[in-house]
N, C-alpha and C. Protein backbone atom coordinates (compact mmCIF):
# COMPACT_ATOMS: atom_id res chain seq x y z
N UNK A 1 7.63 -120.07 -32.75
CA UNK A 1 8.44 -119.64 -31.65
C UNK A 1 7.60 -119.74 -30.38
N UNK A 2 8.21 -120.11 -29.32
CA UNK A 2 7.13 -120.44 -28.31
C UNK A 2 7.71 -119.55 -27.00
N UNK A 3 7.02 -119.02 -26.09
CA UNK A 3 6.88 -118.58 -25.14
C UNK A 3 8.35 -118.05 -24.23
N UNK A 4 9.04 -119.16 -24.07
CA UNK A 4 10.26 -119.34 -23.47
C UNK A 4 11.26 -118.63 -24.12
N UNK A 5 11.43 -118.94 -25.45
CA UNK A 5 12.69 -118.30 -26.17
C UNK A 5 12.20 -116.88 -26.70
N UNK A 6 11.07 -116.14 -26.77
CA UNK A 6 10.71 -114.92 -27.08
C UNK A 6 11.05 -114.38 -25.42
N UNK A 7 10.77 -114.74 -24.22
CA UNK A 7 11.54 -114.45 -22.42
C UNK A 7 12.76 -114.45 -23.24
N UNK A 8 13.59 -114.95 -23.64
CA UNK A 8 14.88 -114.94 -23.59
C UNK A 8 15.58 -114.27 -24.32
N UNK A 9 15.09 -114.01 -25.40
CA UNK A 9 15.44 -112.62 -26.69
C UNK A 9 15.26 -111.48 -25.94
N UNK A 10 14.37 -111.45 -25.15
CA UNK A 10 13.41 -110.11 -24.61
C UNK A 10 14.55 -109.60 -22.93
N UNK A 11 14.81 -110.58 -22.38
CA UNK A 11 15.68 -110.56 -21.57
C UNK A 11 17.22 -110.24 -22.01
N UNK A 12 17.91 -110.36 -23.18
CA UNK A 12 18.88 -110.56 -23.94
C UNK A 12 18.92 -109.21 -24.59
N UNK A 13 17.86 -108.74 -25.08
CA UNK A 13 17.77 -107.66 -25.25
C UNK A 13 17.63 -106.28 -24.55
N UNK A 14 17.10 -106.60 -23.65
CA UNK A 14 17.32 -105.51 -22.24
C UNK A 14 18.54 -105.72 -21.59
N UNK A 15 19.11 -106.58 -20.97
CA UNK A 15 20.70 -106.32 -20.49
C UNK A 15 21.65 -105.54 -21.48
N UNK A 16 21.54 -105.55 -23.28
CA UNK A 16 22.33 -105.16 -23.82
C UNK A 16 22.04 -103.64 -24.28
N UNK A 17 20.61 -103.63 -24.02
CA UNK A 17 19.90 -102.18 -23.85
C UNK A 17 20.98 -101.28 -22.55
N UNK A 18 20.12 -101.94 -21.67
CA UNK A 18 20.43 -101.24 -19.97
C UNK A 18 22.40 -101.15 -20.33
N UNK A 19 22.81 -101.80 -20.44
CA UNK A 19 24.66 -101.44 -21.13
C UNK A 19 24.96 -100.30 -21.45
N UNK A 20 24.25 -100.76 -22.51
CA UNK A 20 24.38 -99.28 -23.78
C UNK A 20 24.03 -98.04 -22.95
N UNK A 21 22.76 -98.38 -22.65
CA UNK A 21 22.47 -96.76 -21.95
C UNK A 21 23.15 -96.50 -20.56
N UNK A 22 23.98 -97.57 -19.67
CA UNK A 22 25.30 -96.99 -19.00
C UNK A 22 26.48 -96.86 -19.61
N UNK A 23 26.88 -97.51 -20.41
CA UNK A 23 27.88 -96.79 -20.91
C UNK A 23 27.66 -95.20 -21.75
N UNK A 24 26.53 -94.95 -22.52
CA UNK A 24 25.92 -93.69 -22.90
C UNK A 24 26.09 -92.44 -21.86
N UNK A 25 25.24 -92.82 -20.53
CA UNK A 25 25.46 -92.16 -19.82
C UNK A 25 26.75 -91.91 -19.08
N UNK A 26 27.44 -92.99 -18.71
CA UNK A 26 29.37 -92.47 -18.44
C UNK A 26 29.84 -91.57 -19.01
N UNK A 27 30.04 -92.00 -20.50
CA UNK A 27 30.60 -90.59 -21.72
C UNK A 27 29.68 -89.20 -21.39
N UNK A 28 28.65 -89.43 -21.44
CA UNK A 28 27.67 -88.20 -21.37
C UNK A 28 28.27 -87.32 -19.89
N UNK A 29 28.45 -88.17 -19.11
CA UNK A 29 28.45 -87.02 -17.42
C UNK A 29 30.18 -87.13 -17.82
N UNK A 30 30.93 -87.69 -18.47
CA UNK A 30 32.22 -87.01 -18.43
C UNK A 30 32.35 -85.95 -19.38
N UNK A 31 31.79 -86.01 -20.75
CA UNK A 31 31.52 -84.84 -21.51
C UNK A 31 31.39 -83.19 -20.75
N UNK A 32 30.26 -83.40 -20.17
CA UNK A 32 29.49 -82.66 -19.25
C UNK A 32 30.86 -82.37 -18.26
N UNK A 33 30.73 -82.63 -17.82
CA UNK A 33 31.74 -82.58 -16.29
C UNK A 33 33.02 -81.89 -16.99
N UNK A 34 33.54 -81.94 -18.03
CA UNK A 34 34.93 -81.14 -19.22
C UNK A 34 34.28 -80.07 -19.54
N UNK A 35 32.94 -79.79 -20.03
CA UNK A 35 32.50 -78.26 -20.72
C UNK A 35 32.12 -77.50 -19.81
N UNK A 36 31.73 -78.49 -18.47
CA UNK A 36 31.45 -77.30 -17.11
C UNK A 36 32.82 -76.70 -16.73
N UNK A 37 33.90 -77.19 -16.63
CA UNK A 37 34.74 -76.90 -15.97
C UNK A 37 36.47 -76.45 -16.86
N UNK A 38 35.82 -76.34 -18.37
CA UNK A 38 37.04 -76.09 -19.41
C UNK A 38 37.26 -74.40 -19.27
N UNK A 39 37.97 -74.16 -19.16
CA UNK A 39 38.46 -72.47 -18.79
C UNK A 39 38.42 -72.44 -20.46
N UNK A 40 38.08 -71.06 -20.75
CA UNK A 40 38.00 -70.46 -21.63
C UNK A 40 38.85 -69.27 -21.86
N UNK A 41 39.39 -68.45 -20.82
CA UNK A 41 40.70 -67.92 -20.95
C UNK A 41 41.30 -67.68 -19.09
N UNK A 42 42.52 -67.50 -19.63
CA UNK A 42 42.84 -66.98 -18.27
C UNK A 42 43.93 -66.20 -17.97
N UNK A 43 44.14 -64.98 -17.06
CA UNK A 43 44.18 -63.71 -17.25
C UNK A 43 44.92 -63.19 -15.74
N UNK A 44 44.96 -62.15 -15.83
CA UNK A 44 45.29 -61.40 -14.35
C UNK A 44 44.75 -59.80 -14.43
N UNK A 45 44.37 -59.79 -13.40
CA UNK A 45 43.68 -58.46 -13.04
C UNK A 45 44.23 -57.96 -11.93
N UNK A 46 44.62 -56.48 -12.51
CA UNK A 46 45.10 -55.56 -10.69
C UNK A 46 44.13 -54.78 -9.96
N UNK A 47 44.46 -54.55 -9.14
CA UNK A 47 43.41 -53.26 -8.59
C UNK A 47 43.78 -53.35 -6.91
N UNK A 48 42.68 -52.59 -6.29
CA UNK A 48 42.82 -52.60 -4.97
C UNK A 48 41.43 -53.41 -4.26
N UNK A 49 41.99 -54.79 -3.70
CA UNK A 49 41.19 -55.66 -2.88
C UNK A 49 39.85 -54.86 -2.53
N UNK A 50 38.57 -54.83 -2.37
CA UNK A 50 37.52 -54.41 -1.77
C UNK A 50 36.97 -55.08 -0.18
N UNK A 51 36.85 -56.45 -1.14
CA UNK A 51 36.08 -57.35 0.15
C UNK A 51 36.52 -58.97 -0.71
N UNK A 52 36.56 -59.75 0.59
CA UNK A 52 36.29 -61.32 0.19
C UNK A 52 35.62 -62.16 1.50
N UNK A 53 34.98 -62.77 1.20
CA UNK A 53 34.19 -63.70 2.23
C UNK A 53 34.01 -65.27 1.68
N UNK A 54 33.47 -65.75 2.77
CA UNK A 54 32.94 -67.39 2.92
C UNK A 54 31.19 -67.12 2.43
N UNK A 55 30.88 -67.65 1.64
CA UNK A 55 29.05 -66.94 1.39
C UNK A 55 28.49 -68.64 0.62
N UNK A 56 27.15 -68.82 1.37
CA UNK A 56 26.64 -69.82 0.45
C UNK A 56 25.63 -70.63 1.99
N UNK A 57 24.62 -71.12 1.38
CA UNK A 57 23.21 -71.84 2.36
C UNK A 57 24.10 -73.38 2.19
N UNK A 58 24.19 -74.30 0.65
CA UNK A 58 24.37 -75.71 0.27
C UNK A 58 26.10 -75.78 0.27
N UNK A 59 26.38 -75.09 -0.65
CA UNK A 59 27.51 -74.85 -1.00
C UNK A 59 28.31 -73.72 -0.19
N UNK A 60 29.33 -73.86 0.02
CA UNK A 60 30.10 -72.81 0.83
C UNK A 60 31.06 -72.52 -0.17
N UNK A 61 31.05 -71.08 -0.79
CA UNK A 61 32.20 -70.91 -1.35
C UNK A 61 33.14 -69.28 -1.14
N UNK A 62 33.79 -68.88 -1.65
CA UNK A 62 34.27 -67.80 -1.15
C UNK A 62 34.86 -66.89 -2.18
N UNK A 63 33.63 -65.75 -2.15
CA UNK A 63 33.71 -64.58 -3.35
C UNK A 63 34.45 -63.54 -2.67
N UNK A 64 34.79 -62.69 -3.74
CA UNK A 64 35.76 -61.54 -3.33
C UNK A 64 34.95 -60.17 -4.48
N UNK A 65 35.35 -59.25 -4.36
CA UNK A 65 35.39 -58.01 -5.04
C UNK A 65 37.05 -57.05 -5.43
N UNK A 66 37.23 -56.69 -6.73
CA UNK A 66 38.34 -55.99 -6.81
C UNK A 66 38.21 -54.51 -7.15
N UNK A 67 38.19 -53.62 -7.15
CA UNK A 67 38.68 -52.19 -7.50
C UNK A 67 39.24 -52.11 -9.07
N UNK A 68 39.03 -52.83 -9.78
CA UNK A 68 39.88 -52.61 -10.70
C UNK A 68 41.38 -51.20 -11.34
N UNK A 69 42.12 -50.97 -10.88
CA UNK A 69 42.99 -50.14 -11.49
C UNK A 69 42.63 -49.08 -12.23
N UNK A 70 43.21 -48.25 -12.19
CA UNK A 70 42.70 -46.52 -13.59
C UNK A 70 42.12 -45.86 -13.26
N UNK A 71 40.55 -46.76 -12.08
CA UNK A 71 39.61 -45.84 -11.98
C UNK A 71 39.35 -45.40 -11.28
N UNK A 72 39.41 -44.19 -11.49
CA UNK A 72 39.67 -43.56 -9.84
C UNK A 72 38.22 -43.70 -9.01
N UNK A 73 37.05 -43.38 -9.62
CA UNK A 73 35.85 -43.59 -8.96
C UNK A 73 35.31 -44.84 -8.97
N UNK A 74 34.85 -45.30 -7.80
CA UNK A 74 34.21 -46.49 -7.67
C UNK A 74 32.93 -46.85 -8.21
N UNK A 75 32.64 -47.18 -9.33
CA UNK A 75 31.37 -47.38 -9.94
C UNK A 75 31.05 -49.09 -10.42
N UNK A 76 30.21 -49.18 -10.50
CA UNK A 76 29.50 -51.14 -10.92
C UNK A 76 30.21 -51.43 -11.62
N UNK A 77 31.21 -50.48 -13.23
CA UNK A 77 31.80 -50.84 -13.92
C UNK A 77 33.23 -51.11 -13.95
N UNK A 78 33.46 -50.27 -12.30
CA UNK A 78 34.94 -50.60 -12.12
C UNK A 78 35.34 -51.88 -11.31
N UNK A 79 34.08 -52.25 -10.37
CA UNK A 79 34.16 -53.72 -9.78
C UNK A 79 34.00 -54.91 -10.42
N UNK A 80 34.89 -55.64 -10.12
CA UNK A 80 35.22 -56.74 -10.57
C UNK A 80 34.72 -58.26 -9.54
N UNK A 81 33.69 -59.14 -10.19
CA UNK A 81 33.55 -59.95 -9.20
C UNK A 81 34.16 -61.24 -9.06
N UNK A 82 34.44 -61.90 -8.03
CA UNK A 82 35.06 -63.00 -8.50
C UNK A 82 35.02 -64.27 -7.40
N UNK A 83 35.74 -65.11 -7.53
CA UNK A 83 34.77 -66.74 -6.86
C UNK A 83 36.93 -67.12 -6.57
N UNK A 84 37.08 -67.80 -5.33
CA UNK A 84 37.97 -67.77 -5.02
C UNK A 84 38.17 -69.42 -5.02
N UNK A 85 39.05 -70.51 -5.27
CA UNK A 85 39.12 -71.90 -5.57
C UNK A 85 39.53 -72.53 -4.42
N UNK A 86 40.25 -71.95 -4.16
CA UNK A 86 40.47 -73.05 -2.11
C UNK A 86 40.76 -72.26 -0.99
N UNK A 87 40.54 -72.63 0.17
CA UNK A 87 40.77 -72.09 1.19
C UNK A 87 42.01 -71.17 1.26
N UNK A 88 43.08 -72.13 1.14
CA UNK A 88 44.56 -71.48 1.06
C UNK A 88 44.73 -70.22 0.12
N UNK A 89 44.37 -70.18 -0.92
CA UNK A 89 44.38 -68.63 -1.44
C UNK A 89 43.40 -67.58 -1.00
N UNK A 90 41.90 -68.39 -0.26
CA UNK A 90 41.30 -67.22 0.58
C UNK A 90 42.18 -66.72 1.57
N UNK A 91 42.55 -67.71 2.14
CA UNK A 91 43.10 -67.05 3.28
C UNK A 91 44.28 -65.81 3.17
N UNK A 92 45.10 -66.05 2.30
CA UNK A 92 46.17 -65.47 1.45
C UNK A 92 45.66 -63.99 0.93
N UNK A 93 44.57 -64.17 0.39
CA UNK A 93 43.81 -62.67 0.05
C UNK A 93 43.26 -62.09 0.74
N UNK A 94 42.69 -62.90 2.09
CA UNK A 94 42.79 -61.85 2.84
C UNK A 94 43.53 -60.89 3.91
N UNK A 95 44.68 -61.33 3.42
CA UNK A 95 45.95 -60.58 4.06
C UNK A 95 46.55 -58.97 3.20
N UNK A 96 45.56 -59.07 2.02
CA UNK A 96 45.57 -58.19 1.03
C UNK A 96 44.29 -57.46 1.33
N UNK A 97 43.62 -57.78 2.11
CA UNK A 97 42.03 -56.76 1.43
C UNK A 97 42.63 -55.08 1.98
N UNK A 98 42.22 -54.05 0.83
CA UNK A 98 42.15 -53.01 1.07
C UNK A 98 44.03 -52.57 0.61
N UNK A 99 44.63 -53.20 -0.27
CA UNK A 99 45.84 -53.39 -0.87
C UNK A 99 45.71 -53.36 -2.10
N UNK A 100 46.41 -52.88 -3.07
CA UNK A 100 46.64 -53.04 -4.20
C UNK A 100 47.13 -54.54 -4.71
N UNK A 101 46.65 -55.42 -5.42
CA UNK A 101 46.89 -57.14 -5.88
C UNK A 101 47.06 -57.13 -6.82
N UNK A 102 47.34 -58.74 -7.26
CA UNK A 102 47.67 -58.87 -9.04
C UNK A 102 46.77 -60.52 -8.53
N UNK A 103 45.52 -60.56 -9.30
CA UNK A 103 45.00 -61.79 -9.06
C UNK A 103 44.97 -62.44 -10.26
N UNK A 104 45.66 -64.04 -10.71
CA UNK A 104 45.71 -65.01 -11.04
C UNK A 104 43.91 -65.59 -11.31
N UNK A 105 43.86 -65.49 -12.62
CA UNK A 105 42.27 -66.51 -12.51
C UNK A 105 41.78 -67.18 -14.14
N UNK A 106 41.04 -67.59 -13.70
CA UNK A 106 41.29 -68.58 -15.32
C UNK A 106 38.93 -68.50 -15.16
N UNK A 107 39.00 -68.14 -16.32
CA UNK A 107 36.96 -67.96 -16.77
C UNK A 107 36.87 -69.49 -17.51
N UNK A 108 35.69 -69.82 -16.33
CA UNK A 108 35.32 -70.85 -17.14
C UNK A 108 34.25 -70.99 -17.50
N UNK A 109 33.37 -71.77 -18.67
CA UNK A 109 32.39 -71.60 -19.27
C UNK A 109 31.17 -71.75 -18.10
N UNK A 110 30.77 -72.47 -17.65
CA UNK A 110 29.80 -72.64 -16.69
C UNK A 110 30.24 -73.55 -15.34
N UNK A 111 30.74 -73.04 -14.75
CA UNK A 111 30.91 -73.80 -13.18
C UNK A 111 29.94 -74.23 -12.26
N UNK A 112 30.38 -74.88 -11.70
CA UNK A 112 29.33 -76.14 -10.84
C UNK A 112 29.13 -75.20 -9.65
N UNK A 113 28.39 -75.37 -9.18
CA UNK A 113 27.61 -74.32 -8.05
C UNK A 113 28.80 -74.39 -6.77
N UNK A 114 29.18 -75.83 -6.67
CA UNK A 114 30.13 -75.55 -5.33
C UNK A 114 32.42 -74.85 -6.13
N UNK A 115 31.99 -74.49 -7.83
CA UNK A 115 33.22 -73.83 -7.33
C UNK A 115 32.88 -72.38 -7.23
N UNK A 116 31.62 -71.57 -7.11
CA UNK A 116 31.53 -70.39 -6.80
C UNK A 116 30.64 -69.98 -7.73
N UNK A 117 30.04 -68.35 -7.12
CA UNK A 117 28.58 -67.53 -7.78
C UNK A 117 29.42 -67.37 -8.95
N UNK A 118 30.64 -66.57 -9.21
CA UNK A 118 30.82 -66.08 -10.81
C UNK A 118 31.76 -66.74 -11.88
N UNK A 119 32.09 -66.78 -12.84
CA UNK A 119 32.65 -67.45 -13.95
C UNK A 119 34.35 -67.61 -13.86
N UNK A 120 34.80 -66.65 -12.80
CA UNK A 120 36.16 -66.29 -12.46
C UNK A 120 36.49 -66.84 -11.61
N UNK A 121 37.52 -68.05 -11.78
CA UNK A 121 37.90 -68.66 -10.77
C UNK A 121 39.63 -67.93 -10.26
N UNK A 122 39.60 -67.48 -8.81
CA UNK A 122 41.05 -67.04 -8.72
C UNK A 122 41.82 -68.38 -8.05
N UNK A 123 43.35 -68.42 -8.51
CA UNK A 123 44.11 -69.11 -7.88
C UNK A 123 45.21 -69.37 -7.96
N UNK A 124 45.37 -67.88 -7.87
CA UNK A 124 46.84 -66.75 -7.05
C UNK A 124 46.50 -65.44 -7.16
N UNK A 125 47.36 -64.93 -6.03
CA UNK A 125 48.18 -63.60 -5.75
C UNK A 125 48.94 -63.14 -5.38
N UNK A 126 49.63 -61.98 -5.96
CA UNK A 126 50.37 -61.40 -5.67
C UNK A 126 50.15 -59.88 -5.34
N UNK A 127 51.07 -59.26 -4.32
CA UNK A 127 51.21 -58.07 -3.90
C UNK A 127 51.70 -57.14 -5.07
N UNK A 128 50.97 -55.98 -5.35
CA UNK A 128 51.73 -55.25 -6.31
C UNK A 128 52.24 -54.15 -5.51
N UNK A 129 53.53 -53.86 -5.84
CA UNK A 129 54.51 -52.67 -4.80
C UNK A 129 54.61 -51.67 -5.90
């Protein structure tokens, strides 16, 4: 075997390498990209609004706090934290802060830094009368 055709196996063999390992990696970051973002349940919580804001240095996202319902004293275990999904329902909640709500939110296993600090994504509310 001489010189030339061992270049050409060797070349032949790396394009079908370098393939493999993009197509590997495609499946891999779409895998990834489904287990970051697969809700694991999703739920509604009442209580009375606390606070919600715009918060973040890279990412801008917009957390809230709830009161949870029952309890009459305000303790770490009665607050509820939570990560709000678009503008339009921030804005919407905050027409509620310091109101009794019914918030819409779906937990997902590990979220990407720009949809918010906690596992609770909200996205709806309603007024409870």
């Amino acid at each position: 075997m001489d010189l030339q055709q061992t270049k050409d196996k060797a070349k032949k063999f790396g394009k079908k390498f370098l393939l493999f390992l993009i197509i590997g990696l495609v499946i891999f970051s779409i895998g990834y990209y489904f287990y970051r973002t697969y809700p694991v349940s999703e739920g509604i919580r009442s209580g009375n609004m606390i606070k919600i804001s715009e918060k973040g240095y890279v990412f801008k996202t917009f957390e809230g706090e709830l009161h949870l319902g029952g309890s009459q004293m305000m303790t770490k275990n009665s607050i509820w934290t939570f990560s709000v999904k678009d503008r339009g329902t921030y804005e919407e909640i905050q027409k509620f802060e310091g109101v009794n709500v019914k918030l819409y939110y779906k937990q997902l296993v590990d979220p990407f830094p720009w949809q918010g600090d906690t596992e609770y994504l909200v996205y709806k509310v309603e007024l409870v009368k």
